[in-house]
Structure formats: structure tokens, C-alpha cells
N, C-alpha and C. Protein backbone atom coordinates (compact mmCIF):
# COMPACT_ATOMS: atom_id res chain seq x y z
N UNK A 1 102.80 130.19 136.86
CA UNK A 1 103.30 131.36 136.18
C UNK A 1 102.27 131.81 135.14
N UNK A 2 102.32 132.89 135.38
CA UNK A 2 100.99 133.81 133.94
C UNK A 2 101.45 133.90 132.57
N UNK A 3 102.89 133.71 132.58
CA UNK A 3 103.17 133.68 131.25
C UNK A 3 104.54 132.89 131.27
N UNK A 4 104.85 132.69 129.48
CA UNK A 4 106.40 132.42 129.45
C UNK A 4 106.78 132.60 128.53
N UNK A 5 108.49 133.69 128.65
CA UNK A 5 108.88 133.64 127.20
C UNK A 5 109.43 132.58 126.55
N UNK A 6 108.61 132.89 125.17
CA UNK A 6 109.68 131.82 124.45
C UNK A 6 110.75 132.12 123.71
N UNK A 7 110.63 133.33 123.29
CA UNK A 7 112.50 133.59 122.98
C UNK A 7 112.16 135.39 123.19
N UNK A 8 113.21 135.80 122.42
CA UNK A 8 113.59 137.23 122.50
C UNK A 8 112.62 138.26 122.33
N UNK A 9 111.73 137.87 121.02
CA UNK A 9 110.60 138.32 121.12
C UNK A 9 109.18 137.91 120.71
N UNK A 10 108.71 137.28 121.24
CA UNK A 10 108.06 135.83 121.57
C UNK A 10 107.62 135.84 123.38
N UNK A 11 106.17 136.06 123.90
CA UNK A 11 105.64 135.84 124.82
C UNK A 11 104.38 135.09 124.68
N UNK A 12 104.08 134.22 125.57
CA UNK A 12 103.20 133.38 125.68
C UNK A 12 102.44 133.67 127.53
N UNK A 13 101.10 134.48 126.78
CA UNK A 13 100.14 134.73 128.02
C UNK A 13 99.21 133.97 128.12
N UNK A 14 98.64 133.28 128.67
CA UNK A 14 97.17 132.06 129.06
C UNK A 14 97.35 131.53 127.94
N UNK A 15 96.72 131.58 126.36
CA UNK A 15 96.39 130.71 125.78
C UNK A 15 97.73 131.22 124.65
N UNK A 16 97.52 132.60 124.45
CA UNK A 16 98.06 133.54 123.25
C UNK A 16 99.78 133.47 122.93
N UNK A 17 99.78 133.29 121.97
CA UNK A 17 101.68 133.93 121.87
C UNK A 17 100.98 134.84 120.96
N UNK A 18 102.19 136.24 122.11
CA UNK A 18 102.28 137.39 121.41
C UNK A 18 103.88 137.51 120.82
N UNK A 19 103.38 137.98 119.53
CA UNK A 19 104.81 138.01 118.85
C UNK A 19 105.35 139.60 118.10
N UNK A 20 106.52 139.88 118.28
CA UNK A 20 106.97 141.04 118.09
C UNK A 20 107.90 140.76 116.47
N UNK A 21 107.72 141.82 116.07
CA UNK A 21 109.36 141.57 115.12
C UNK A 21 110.58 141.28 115.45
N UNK A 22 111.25 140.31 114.29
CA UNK A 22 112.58 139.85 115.03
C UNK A 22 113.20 140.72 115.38
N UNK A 23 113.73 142.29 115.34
CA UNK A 23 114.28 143.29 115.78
C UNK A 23 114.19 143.96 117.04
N UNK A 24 113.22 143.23 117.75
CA UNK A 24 112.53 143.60 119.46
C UNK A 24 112.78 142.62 119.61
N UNK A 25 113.41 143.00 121.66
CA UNK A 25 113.72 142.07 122.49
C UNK A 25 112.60 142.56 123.64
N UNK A 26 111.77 141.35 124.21
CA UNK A 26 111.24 141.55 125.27
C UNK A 26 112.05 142.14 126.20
N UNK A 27 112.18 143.32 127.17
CA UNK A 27 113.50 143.43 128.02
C UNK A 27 112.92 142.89 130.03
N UNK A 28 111.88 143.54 129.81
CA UNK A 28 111.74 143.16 131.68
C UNK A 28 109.81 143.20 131.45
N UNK A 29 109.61 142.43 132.50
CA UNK A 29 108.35 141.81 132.93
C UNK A 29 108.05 142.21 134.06
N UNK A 30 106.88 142.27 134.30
CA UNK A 30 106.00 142.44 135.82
C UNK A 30 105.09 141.76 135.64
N UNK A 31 104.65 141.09 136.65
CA UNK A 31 103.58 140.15 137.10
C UNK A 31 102.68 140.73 138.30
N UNK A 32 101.57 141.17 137.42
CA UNK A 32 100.53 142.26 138.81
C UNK A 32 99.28 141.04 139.07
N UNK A 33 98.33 141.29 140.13
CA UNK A 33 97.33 141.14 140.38
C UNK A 33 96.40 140.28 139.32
N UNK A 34 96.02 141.17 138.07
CA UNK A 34 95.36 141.10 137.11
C UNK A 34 96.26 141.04 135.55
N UNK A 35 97.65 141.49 135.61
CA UNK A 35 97.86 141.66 134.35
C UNK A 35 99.84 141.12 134.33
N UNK A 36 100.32 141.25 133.00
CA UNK A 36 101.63 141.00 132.88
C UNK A 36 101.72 142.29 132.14
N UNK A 37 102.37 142.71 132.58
CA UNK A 37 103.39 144.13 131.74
C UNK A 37 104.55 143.78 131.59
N UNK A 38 104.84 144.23 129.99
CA UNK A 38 106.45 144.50 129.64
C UNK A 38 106.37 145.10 128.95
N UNK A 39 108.19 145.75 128.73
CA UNK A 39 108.64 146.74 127.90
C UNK A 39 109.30 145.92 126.56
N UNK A 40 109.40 146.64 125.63
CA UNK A 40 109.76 146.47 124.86
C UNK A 40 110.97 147.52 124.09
N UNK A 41 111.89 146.60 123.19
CA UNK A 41 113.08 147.60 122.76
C UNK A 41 113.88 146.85 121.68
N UNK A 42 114.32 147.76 120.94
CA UNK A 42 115.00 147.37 119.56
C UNK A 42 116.53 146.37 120.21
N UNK A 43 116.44 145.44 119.01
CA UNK A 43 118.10 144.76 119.00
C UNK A 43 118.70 145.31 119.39
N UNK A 44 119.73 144.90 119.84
CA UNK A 44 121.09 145.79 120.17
C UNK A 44 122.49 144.92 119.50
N UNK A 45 122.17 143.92 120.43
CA UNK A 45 123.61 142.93 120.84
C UNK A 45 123.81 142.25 119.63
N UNK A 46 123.30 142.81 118.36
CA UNK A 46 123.85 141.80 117.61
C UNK A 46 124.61 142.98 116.07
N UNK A 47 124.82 144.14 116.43
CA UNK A 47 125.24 145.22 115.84
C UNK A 47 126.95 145.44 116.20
N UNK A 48 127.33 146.03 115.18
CA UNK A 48 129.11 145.86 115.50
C UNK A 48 129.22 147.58 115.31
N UNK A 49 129.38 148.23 116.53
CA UNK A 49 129.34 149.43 116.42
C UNK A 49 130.72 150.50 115.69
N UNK A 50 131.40 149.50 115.38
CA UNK A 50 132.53 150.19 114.71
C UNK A 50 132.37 150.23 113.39
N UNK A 51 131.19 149.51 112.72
CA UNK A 51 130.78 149.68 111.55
C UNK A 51 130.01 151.12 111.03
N UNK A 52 130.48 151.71 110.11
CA UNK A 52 129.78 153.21 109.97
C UNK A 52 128.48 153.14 109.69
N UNK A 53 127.73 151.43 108.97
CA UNK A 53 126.61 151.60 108.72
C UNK A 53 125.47 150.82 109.70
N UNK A 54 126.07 151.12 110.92
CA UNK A 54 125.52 150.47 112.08
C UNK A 54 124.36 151.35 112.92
N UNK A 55 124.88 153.00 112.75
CA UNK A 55 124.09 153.96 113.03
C UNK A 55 122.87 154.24 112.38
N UNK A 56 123.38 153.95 111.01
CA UNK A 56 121.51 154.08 110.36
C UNK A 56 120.85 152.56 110.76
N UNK A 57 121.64 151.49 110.65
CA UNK A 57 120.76 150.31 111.46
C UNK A 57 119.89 150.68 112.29
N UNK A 58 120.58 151.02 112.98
CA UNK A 58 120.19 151.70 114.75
C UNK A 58 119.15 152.58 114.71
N UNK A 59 119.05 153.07 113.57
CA UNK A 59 117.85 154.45 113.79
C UNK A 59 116.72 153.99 113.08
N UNK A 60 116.84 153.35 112.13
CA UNK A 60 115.77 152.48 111.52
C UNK A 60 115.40 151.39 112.26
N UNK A 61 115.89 150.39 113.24
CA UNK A 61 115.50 149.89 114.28
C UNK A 61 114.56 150.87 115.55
N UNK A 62 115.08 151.55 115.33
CA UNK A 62 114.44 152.52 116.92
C UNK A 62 113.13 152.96 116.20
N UNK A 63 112.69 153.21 115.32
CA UNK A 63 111.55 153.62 114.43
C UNK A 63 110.57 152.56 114.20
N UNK A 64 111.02 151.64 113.84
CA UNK A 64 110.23 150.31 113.70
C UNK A 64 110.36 149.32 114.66
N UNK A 65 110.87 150.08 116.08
CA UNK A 65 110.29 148.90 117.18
C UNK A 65 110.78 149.82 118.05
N UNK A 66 109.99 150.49 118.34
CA UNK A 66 110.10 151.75 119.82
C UNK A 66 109.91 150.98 120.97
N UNK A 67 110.51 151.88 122.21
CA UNK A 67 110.56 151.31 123.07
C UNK A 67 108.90 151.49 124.05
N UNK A 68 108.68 150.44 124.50
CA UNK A 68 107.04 150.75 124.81
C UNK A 68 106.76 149.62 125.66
N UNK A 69 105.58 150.45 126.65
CA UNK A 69 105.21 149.29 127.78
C UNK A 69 103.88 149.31 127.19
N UNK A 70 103.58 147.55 127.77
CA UNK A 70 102.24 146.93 127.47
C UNK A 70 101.88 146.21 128.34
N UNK A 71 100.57 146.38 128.66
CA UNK A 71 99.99 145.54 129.57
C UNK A 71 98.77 144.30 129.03
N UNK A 72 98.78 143.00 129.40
CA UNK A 72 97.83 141.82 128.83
C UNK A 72 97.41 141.70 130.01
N UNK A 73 96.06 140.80 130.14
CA UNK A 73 95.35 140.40 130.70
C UNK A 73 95.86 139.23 130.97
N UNK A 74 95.26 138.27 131.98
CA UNK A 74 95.92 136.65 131.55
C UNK A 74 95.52 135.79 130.99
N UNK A 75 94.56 136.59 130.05
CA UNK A 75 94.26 135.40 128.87
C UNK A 75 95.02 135.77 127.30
N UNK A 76 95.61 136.83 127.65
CA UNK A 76 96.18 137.18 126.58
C UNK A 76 95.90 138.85 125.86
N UNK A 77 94.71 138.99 126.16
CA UNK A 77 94.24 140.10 125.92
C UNK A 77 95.00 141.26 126.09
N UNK A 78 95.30 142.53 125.10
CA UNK A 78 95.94 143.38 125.15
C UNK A 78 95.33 144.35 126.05
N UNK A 79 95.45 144.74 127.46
CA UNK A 79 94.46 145.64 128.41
C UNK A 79 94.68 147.02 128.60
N UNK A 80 96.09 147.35 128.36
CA UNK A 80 96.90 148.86 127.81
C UNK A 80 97.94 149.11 127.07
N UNK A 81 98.31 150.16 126.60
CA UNK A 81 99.72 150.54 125.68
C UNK A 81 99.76 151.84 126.41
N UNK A 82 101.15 152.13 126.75
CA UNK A 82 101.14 153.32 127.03
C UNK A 82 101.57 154.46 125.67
N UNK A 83 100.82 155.29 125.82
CA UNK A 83 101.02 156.09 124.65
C UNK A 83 102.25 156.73 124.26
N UNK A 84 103.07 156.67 125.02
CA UNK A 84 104.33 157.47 125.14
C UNK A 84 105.29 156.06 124.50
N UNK A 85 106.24 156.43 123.47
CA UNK A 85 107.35 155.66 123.02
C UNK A 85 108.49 155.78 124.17
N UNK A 86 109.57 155.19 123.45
CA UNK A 86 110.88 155.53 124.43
C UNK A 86 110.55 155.51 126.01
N UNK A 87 110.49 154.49 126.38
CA UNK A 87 109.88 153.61 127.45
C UNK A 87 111.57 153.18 127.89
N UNK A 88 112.04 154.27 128.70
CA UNK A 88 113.35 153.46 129.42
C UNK A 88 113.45 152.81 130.67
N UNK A 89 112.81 152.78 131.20
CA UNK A 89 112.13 151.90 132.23
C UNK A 89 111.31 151.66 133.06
N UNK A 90 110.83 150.60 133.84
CA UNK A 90 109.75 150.95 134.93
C UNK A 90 109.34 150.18 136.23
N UNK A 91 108.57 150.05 136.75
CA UNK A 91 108.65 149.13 138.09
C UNK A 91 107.92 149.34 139.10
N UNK A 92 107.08 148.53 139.94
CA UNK A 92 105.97 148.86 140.74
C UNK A 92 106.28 149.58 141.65
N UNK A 93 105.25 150.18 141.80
CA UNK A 93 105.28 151.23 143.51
C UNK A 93 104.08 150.64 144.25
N UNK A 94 104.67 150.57 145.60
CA UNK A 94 104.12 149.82 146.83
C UNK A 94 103.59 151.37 147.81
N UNK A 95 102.15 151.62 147.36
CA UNK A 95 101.44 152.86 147.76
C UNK A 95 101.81 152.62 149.63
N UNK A 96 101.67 151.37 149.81
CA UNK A 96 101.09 151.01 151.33
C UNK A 96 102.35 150.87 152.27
N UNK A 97 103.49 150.87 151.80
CA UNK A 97 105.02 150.96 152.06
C UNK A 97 105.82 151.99 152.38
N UNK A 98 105.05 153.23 151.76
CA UNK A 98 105.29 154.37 151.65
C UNK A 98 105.38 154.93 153.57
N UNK A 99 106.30 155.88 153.82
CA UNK A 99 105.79 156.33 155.25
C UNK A 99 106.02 157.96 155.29
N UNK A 100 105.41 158.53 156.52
CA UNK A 100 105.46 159.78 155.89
C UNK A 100 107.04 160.53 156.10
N UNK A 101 107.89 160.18 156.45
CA UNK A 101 109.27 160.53 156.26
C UNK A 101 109.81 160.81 155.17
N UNK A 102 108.92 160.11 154.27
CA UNK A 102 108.98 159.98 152.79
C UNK A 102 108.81 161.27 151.96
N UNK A 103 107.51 161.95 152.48
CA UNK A 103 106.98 163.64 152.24
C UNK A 103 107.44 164.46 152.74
N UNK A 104 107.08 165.36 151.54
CA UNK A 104 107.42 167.18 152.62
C UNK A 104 107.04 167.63 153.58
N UNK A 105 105.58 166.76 153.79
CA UNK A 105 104.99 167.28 155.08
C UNK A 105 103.83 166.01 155.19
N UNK A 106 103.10 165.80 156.22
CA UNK A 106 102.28 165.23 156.77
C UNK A 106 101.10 164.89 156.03
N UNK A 107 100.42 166.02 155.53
CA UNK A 107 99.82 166.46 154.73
C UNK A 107 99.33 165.93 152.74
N UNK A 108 101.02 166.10 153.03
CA UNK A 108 101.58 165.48 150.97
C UNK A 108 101.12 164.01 151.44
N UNK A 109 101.76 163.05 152.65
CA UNK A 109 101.08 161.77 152.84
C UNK A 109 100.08 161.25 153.17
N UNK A 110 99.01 162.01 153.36
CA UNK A 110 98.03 161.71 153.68
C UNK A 110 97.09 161.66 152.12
N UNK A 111 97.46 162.83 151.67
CA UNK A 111 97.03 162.77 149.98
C UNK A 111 97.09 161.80 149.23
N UNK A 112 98.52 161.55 149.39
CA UNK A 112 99.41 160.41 148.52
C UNK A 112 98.31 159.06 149.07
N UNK A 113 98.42 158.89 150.57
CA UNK A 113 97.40 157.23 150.72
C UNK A 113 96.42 157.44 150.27
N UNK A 114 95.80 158.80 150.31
CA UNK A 114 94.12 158.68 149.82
C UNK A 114 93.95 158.31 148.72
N UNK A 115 95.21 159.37 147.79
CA UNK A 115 94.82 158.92 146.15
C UNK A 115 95.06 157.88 145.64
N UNK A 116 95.91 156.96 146.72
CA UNK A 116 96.38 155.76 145.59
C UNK A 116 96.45 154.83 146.61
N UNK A 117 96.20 154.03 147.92
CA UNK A 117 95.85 153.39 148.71
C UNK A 117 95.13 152.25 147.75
N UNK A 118 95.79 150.80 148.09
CA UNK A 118 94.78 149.82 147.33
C UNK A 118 94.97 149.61 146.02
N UNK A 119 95.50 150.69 145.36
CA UNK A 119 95.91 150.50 143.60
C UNK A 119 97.69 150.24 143.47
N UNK A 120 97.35 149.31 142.16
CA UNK A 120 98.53 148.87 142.26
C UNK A 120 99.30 150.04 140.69
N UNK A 121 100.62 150.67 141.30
CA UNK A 121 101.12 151.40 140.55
C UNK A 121 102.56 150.91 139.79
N UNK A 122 102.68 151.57 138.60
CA UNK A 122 103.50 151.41 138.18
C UNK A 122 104.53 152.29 137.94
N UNK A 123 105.85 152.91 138.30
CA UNK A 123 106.49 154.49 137.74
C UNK A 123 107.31 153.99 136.97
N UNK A 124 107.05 154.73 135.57
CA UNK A 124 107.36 154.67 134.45
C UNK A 124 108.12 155.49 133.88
N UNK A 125 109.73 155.30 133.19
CA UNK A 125 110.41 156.61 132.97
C UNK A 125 110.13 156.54 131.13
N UNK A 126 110.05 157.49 130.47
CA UNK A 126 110.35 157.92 129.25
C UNK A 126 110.32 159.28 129.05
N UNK A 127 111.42 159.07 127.72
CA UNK A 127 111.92 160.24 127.99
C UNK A 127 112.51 161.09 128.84
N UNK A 128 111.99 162.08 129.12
CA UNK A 128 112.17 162.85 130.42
C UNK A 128 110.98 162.92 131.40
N UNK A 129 110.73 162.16 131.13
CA UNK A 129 109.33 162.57 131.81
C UNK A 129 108.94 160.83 132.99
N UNK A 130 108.50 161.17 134.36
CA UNK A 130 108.25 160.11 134.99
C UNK A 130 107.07 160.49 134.98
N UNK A 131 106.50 158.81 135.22
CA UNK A 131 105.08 158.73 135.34
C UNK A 131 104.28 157.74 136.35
N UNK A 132 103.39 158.61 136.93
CA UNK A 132 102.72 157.12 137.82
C UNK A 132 101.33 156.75 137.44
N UNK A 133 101.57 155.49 136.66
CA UNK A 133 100.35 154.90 135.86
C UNK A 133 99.87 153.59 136.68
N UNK A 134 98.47 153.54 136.33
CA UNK A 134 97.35 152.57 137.16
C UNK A 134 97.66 151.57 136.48
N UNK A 135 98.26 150.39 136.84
CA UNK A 135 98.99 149.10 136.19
C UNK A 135 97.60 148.43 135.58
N UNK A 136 96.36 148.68 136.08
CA UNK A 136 95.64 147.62 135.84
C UNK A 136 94.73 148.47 134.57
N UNK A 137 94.81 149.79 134.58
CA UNK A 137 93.67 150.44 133.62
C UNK A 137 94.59 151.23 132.52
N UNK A 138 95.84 151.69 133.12
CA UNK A 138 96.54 152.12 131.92
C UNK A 138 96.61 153.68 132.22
N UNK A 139 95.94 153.91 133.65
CA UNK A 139 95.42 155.78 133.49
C UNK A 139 96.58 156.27 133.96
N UNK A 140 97.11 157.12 133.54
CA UNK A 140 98.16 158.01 133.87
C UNK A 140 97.84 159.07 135.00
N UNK A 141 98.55 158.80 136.22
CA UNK A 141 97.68 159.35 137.44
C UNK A 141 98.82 161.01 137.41
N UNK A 142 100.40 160.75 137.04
CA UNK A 142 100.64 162.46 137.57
C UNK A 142 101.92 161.75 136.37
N UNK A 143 102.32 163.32 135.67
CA UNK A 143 103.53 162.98 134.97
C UNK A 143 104.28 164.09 135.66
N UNK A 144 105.51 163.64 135.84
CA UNK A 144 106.49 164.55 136.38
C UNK A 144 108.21 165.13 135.38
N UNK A 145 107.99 165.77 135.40
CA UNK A 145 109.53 166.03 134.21
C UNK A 145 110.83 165.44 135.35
N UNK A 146 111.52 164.76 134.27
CA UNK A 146 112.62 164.50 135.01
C UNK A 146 114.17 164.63 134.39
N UNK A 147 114.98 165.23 135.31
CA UNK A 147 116.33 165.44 134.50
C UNK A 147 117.12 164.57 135.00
């Protein structure tokens, strides 16, 4: 294994523990080729939402620990951040899986293998906006608005 958590927010890559504030929970992991990506996101589960002063908790949490994907190397090394906060989720795309039933036309798939054949992707939602980013370099290949 390339890494392991050790608690909520607390990861341990090759040599490194990376450590977050106690108010971030590691939430989900990927294990690529070259790198470990995860997201990151404020406490939740330990807030009593019927309390009136739970909402400014909540917003002062979301400020000082946004939600955000990161990618390490496996020695620990920090290799991307995606620039975009509010990181609600994400998960690999399998370029080579793809078939053209998939497209509008013949054409859109043939594009699609050329441009991204061999690279390993990641689609990334925040905000409104999806994204298909190069897991290993961090490059943001197409952003798409999403409702």
C-alpha cells in the first residue's frame, strides 16, 4: 500500500505524515500509477445541528478547511492542488473503456482516444463546474458547467 491513514486527518505517504487541522477529515482516496490523491473537507459529525450556534461553526469551518483535492507523490511529495475549493467529489476515468456508443458521433471518439489515450484521468466535481484533470500533472484538460 502507498499510503495509510492514521486517523481523520492524518495521512502517511512513503516516509511523510501529512497532517491537516483537527477540523478536516480526509474523505476518499485514489491510488494512481504515480501518485495518491485525496479530497479533503471540514468536520461535520461532531456538530449538533439544532444548536443556533452551529451555523456559524459551520461557516468558519468551511473557510478554514475548504474542500480540496491533492495529489502526493509516493514519497510524500506534494505533486498538485487543484486550484478550485469546494471539491465535492471525484474519481478516475478509464480513457481506454470508453466505446463509441458513448459519443455523439464517431468522430467526438476518435478525438476523445487521441486526446487522452494512455493518461490517467481524473473527473472532478466542484462547484458547478466538472472537470477532467491529468491525475499525474494536475493540468486541467476541459471544464464543463454542470447543473
Amino acid at each position: 500500500m502507498k499510503y495509510k491513514l492514521i486517523s481523520h486527518n492524518k495521512i502517511k505517504i512513503g516516509l511523510r505524515n501529512i497532517i491537516f487541522p483537527e477540523y478536516t477529515i480526509i474523505d476518499k482516496i485514489e491510488t494512481l500509477s504515480s501518485v495518491v490523491c485525496f479530497k479533503t473537507t471540514p468536520l461535520e459529525n461532531d456538530l449538533d445541528w439544532n444548536d443556533l450556534e452551529t451555523h456559524q461553526i459551520w461557516r468558519d469551518r468551511c473557510s478554514t478547511n475548504p474542500r480540496q483535492l491533492l495529489c502526493y507523490d509516493f514519497s510524500g511529495k506534494l505533486k498538485w492542488k487543484l486550484p478550485y475549493d469546494n471539491v465535492v467529489g471525484f474519481g478516475q476515468i478509464f480513457p481506454n473503456l470508453k466505446e463509441v456508443g458513448d459519443f455523439i458521433t464517431p468522430k467526438h471518439f476518435a478525438n476523445y482516444i487521441e486526446k487522452y489515450n494512455h493518461k490517467e484521468l481524473l473527473e472532478v466535481y466542484t462547484g458547478n463546474l466538472r472537470l477532467i484533470v491529468d491525475a499525474n500533472t494536475g493540468e486541467i484538460y476541459d471544464e464543463i458547467e454542470s447543473h
